[in-house]
C-alpha atoms as a PDB file:
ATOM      1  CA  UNK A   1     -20.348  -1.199   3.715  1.00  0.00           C
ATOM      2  CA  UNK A   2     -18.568  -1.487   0.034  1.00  0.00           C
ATOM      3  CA  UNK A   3     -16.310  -4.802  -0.587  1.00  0.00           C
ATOM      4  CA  UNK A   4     -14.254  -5.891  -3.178  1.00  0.00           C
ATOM      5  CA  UNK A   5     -15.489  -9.388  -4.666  1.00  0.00           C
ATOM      6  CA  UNK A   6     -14.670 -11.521  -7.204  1.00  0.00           C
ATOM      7  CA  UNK A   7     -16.752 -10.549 -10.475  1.00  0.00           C
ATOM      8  CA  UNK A   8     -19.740 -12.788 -11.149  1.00  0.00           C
ATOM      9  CA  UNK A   9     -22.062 -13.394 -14.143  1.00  0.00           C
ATOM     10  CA  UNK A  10     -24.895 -11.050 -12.591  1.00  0.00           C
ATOM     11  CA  UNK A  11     -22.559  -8.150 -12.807  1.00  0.00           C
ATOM     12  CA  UNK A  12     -22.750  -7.928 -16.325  1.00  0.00           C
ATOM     13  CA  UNK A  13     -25.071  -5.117 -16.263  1.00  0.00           C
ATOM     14  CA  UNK A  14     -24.070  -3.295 -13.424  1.00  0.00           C
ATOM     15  CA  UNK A  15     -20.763  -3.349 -15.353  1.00  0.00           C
ATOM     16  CA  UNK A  16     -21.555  -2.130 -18.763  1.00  0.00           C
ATOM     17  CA  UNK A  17     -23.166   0.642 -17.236  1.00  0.00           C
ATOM     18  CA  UNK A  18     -20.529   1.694 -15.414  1.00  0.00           C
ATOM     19  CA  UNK A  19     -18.012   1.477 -18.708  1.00  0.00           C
ATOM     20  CA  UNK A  20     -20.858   3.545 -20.003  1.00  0.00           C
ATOM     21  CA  UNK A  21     -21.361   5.797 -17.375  1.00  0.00           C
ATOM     22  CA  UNK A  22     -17.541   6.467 -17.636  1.00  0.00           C
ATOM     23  CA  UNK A  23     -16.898   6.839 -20.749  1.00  0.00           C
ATOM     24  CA  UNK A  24     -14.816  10.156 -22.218  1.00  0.00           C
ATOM     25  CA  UNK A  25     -16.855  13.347 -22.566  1.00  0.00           C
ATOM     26  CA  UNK A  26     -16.421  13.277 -27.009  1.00  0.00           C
ATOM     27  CA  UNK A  27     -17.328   9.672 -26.301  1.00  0.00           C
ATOM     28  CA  UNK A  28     -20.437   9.574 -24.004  1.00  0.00           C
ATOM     29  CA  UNK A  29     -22.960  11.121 -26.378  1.00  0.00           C
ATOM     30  CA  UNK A  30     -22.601   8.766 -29.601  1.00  0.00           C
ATOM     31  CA  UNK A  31     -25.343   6.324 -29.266  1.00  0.00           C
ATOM     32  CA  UNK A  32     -23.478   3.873 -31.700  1.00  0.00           C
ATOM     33  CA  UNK A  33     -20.419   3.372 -28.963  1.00  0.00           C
ATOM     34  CA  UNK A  34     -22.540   3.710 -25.863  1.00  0.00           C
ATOM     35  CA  UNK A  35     -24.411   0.602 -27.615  1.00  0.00           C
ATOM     36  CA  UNK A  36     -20.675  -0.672 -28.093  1.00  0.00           C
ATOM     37  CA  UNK A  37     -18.620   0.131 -25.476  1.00  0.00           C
ATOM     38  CA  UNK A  38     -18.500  -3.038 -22.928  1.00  0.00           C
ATOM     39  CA  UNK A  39     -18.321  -5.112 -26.141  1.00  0.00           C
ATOM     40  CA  UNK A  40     -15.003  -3.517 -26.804  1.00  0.00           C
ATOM     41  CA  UNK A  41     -13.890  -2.820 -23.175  1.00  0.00           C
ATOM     42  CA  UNK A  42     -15.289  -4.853 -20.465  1.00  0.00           C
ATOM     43  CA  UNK A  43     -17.508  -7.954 -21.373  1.00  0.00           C
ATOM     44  CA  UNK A  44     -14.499  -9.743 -23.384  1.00  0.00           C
ATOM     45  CA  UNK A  45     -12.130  -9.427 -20.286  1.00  0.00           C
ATOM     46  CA  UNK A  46     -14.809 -10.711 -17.747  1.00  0.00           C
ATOM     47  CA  UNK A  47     -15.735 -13.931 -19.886  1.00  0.00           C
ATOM     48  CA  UNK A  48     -12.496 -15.123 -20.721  1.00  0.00           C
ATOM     49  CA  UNK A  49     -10.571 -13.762 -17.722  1.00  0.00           C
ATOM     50  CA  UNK A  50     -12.883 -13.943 -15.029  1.00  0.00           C
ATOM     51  CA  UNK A  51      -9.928 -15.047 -12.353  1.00  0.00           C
ATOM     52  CA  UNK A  52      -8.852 -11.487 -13.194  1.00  0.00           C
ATOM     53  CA  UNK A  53     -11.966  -9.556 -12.833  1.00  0.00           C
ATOM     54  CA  UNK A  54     -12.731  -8.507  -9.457  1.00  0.00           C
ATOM     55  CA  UNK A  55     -15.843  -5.214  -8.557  1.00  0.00           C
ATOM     56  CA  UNK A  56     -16.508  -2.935  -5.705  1.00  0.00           C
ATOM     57  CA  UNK A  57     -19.593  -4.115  -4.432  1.00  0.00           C
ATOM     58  CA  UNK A  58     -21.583  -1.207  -2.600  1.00  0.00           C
ATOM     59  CA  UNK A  59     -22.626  -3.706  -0.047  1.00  0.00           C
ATOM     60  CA  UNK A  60     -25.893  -4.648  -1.228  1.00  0.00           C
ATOM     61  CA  UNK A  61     -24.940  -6.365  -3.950  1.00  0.00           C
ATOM     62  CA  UNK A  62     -24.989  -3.609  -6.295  1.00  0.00           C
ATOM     63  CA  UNK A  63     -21.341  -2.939  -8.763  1.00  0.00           C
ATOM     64  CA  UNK A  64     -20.067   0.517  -8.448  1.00  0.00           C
ATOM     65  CA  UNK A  65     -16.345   0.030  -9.564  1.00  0.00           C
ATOM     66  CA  UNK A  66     -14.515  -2.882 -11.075  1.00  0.00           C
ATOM     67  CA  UNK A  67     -11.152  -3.873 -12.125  1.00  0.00           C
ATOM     68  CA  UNK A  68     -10.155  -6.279 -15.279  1.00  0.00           C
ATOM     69  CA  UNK A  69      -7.816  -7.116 -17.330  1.00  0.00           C
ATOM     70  CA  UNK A  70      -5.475 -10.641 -18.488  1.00  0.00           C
ATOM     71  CA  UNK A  71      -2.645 -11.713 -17.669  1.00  0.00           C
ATOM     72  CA  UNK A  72      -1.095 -12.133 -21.014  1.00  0.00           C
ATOM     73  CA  UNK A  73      -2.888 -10.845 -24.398  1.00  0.00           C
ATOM     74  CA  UNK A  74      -1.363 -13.051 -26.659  1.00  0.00           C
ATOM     75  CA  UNK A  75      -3.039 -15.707 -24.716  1.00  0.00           C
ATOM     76  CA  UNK A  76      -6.260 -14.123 -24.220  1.00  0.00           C
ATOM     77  CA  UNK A  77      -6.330 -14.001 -28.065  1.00  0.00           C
ATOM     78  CA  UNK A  78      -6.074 -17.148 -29.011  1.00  0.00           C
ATOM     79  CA  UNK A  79      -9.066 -17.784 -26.392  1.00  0.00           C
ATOM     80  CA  UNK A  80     -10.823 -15.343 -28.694  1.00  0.00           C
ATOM     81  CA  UNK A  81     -13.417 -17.402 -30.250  1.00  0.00           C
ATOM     82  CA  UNK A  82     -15.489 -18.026 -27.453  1.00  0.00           C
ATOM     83  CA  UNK A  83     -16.056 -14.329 -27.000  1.00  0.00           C
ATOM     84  CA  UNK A  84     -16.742 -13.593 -30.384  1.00  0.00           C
ATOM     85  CA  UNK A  85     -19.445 -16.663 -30.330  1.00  0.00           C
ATOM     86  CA  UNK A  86     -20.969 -15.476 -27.838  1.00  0.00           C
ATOM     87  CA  UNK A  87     -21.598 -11.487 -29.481  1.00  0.00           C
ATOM     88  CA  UNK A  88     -21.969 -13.596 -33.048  1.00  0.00           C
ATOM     89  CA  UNK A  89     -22.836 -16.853 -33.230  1.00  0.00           C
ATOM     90  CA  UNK A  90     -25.812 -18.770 -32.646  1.00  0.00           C
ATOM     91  CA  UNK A  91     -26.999 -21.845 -29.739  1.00  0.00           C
ATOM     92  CA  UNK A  92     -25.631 -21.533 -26.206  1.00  0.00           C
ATOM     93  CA  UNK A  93     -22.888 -20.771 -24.580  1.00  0.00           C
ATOM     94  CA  UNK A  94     -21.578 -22.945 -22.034  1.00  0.00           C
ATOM     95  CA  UNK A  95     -21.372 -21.195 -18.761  1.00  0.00           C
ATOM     96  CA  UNK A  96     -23.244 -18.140 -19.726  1.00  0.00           C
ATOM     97  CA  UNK A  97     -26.822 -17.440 -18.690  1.00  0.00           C
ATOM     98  CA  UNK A  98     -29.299 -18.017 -21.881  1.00  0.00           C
ATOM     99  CA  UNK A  99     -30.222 -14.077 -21.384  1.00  0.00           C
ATOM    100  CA  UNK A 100     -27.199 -12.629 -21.213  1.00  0.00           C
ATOM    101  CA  UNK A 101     -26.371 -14.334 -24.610  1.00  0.00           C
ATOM    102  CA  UNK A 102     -29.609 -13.224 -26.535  1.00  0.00           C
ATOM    103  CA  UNK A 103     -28.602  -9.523 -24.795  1.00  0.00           C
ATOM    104  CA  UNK A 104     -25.156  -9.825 -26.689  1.00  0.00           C
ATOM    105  CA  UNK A 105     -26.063 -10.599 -29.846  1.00  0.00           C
ATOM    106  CA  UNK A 106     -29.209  -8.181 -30.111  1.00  0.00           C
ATOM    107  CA  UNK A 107     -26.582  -5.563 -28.786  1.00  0.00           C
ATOM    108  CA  UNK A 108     -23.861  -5.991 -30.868  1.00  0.00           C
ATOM    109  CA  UNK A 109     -24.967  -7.576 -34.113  1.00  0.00           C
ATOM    110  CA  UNK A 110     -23.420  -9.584 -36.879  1.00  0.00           C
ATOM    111  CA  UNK A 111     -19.705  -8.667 -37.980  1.00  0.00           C
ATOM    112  CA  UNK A 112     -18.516  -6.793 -40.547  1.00  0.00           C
ATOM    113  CA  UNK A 113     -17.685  -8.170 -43.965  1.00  0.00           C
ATOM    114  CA  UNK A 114     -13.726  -7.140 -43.447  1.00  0.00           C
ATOM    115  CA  UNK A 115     -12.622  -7.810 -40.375  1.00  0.00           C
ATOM    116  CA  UNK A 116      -8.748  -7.630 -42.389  1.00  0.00           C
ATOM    117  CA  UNK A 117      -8.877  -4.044 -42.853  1.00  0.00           C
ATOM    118  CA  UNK A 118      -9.391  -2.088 -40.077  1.00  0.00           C
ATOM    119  CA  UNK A 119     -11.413   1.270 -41.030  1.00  0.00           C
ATOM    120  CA  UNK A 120     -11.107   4.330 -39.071  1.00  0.00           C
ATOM    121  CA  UNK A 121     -12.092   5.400 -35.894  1.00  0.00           C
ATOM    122  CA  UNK A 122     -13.859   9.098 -36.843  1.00  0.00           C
ATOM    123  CA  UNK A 123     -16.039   9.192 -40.252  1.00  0.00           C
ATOM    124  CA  UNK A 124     -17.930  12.193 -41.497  1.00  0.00           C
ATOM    125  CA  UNK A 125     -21.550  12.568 -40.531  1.00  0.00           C
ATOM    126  CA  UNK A 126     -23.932  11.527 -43.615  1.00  0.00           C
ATOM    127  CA  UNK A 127     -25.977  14.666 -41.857  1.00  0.00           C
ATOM    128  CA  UNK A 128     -23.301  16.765 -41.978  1.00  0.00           C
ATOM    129  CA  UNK A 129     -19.756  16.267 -43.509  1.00  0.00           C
ATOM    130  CA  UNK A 130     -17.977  18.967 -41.721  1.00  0.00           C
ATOM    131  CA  UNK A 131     -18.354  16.972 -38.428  1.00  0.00           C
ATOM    132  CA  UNK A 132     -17.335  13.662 -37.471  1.00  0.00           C
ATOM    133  CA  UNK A 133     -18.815  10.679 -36.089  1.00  0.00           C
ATOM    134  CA  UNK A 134     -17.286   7.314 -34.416  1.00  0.00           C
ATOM    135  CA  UNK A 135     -17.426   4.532 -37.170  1.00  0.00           C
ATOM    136  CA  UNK A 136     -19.646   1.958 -36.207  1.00  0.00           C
ATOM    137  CA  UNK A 137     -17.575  -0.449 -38.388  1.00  0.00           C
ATOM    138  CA  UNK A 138     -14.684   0.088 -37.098  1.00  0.00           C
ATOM    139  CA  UNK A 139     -15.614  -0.527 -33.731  1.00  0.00           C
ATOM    140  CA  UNK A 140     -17.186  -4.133 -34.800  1.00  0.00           C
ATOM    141  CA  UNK A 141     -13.938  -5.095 -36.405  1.00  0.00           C
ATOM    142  CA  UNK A 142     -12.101  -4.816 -32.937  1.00  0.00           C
ATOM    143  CA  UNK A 143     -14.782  -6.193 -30.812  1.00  0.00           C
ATOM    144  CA  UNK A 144     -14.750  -9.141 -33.206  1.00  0.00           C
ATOM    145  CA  UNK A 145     -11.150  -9.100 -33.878  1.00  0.00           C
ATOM    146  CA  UNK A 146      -8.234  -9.756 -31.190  1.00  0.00           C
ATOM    147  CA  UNK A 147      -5.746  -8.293 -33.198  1.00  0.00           C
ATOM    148  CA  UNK A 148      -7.459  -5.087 -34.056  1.00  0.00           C
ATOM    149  CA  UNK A 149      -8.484  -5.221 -30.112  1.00  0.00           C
ATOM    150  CA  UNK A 150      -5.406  -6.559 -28.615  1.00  0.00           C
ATOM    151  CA  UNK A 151      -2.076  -7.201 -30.674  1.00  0.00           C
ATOM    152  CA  UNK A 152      -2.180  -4.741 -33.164  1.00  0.00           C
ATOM    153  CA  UNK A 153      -4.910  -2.070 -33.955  1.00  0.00           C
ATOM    154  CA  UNK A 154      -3.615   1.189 -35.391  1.00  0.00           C
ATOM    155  CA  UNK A 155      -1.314   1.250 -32.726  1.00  0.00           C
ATOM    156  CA  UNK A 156       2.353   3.391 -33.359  1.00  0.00           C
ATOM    157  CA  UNK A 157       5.577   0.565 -34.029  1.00  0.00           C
ATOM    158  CA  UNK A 158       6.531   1.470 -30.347  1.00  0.00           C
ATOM    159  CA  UNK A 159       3.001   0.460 -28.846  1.00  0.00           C
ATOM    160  CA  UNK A 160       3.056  -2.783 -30.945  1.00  0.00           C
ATOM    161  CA  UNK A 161       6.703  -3.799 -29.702  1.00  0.00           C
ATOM    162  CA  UNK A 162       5.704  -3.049 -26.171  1.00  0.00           C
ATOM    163  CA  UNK A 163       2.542  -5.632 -26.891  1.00  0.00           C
ATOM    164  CA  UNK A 164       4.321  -7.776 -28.778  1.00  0.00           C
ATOM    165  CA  UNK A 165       7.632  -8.297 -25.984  1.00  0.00           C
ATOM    166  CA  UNK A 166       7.613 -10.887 -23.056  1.00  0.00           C
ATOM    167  CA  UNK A 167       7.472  -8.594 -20.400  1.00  0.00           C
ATOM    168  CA  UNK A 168       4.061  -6.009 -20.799  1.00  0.00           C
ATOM    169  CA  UNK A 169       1.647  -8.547 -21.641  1.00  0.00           C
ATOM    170  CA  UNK A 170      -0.613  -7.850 -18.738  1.00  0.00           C
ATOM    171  CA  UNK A 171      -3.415  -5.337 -19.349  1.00  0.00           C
ATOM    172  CA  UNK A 172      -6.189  -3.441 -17.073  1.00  0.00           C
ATOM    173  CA  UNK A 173      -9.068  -1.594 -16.886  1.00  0.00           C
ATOM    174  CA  UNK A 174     -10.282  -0.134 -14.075  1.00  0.00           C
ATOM    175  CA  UNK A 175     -13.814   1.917 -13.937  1.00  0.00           C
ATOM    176  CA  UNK A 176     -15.413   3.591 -10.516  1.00  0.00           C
ATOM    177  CA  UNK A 177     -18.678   5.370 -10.838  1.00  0.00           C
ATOM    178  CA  UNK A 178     -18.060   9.187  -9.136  1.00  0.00           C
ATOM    179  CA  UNK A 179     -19.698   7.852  -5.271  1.00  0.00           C
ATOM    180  CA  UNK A 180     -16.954   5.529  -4.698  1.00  0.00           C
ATOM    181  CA  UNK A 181     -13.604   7.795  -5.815  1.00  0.00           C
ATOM    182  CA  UNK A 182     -11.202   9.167  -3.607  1.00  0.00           C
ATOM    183  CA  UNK A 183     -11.975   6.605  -1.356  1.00  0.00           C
ATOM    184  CA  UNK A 184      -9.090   4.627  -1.765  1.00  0.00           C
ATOM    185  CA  UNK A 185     -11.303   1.813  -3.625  1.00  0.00           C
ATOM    186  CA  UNK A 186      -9.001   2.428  -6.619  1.00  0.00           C
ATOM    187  CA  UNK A 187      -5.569   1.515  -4.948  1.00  0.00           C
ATOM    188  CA  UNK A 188      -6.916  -1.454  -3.430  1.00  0.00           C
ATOM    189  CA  UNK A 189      -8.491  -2.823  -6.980  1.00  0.00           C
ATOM    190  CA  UNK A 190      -5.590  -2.334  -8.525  1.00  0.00           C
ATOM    191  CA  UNK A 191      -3.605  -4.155  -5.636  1.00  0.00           C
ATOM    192  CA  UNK A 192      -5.969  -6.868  -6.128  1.00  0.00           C
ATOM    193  CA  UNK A 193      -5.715  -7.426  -9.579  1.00  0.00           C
ATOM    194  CA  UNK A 194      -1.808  -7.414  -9.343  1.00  0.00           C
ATOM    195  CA  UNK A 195      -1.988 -10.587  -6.702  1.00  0.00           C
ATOM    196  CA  UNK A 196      -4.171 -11.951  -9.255  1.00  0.00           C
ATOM    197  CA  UNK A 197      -2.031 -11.961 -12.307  1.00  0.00           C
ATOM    198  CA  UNK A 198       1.249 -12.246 -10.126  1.00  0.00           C
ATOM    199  CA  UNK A 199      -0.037 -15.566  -9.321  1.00  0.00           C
ATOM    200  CA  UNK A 200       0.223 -16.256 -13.067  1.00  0.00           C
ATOM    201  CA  UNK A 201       3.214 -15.366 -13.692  1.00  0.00           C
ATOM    202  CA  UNK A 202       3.029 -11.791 -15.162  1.00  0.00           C
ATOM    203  CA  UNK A 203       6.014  -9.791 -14.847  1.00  0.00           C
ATOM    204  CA  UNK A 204       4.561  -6.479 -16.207  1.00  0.00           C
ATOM    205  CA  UNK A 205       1.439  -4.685 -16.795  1.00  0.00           C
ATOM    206  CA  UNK A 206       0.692  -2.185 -18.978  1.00  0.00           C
ATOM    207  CA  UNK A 207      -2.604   0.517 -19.436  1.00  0.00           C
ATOM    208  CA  UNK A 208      -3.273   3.416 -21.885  1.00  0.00           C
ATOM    209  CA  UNK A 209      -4.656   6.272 -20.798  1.00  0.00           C
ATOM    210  CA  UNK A 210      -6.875   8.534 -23.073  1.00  0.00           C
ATOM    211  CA  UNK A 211      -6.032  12.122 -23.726  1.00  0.00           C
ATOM    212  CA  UNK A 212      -8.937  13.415 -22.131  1.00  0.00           C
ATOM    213  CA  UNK A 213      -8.384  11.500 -19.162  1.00  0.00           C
ATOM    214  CA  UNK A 214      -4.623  12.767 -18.086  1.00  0.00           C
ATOM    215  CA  UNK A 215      -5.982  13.835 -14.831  1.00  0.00           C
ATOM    216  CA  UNK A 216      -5.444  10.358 -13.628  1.00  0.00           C
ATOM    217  CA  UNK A 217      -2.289   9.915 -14.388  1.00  0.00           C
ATOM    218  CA  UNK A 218      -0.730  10.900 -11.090  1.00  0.00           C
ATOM    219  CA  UNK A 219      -3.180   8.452  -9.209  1.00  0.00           C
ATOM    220  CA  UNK A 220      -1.495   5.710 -10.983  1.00  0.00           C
ATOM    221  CA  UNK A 221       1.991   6.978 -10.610  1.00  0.00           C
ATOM    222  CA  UNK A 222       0.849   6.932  -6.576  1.00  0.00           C
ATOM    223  CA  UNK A 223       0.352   3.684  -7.363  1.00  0.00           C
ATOM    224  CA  UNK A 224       3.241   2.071  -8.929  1.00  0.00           C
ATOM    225  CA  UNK A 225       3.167   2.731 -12.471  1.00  0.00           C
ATOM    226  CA  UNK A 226       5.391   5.086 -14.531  1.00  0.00           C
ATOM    227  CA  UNK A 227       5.212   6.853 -18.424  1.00  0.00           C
ATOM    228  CA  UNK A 228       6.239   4.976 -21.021  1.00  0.00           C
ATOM    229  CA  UNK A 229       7.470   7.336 -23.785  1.00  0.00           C
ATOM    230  CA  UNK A 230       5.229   7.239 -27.505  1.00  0.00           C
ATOM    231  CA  UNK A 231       1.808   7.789 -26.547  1.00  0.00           C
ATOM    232  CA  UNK A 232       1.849  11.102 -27.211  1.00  0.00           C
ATOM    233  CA  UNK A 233       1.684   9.773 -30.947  1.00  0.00           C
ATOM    234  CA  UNK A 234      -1.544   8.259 -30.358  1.00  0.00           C
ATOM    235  CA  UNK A 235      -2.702  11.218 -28.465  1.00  0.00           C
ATOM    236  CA  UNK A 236      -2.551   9.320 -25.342  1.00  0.00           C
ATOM    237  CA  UNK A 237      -0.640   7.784 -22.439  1.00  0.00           C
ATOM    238  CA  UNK A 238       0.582   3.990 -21.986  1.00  0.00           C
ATOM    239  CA  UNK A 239       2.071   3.546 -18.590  1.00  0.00           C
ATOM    240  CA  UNK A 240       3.605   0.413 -17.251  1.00  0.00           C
ATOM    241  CA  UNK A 241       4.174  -1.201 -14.217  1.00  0.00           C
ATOM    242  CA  UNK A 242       6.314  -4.013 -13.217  1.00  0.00           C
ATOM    243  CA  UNK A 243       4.055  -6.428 -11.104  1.00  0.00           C
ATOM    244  CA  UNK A 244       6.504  -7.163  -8.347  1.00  0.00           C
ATOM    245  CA  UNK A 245       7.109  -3.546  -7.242  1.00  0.00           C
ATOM    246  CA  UNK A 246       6.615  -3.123  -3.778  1.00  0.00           C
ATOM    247  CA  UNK A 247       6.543  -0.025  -1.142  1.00  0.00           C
ATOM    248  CA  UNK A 248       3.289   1.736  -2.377  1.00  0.00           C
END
């Protein structure tokens, strides 16, 4: 029978292919962020925020879901370096399994020149101009740089002073491969990760939820959370969520 668990070190795989697995449809087919994508979205959160990182175990030990996040992104941040070592710099890493370390860095690759200027997200194909393909660049300039990732990126001025108040620093991400949905797994993640970061100190959480993914947005309205107003200019959703709301 399935069981939540706190997220260990021989997850890693089980979770980047479910961040794979899940990714958005315009997403899923570019080889360049299917290489990147739990570099940018899951790895970081489970090595520096591990207390915060909990998976649905199918019951053999196998990861079908997970939860992660921080409690506080400004902090997690400044805690930076130690993930960006461990994609880009060289010897071991203390607490990390020699393999998983070589599997990083062969994965991800050096960083880019400019990790100041943040390029953007779509470029034209070299194949063919008219379409557009995601920048490989850019995507190594936030997986190597918090503030691209974290604080900042080419987020609107209403995003950034949500980020940058005292209240929404807590962020999530929460992934379920298609066996284990509607199951109630995702409530009880999330409800898990809140009792987590509660016992922190966060007062509120915040998520963003892509454009091609609104379908989910009433699941986390069930669940506490509620549409903050500006995504739209980003062509997505934030919601937020204040951590000791009760009753759901």
């Amino acid at each position: 029978m399935a069981f939540i668990r706190p997220y260990k070190f021989d997850d890693w795989n089980d979770t980047a292919f479910i961040c794979r697995a899940t990714l958005p449809p315009s997403l899923i087919d570019e080889k360049t962020t299917v290489r990147l994508a739990p570099y940018m979205w899951t790895h970081q959160f489970t090595l520096l925020n591990p207390q915060n990182c909990f998976v649905l175990d199918d019951g053999t030990g196998h990861v079908v879901g997970y939860v992660i996040g921080s409690t506080d992104v400004h902090d997690m941040a400044a805690r930076y370096g130690r993930f960006t070592n461990l994609v880009g710099g060289t010897g071991e890493i203390e607490g990390v399994p020699v393999e998983l370390v070589e599997q990083s860095r062969k994965e991800v690759g050096p960083a880019p020149a400019d990790l100041d200027n943040l390029q953007p997200f779509l470029i034209p194909s070299p194949e063919d101009p008219s379409k557009k393909i995601v920048n490989e660049t850019h995507m190594l300039q936030q997986i190597y740089n918090p503030r691209w990732l974290l604080l900042d990126s080419n987020l609107t001025p209403k995003r950034k002073e949500l980020i940058s108040g005292t209240k929404y620093r807590a962020v999530m991400h929460i992934d379920m491969l298609e066996s284990h949905q509607r199951q109630g797994w995702g409530k009880t993640l999330i409800k898990t990760f809140l009792e987590s970061i509660a016992k922190e100190g966060a007062t509120g959480l915040q998520i963003g939820v892509s454009g091609e993914n609104t379908k989910v947005i009433p699941f986390y309205e069930k669940c506490g959370f509620r549409v903050q107003p500006g995504g739209e200019e980003e062509g997505g959703v934030w919601m937020v969520r204040d951590v000791s709301e009760t009753g759901w």
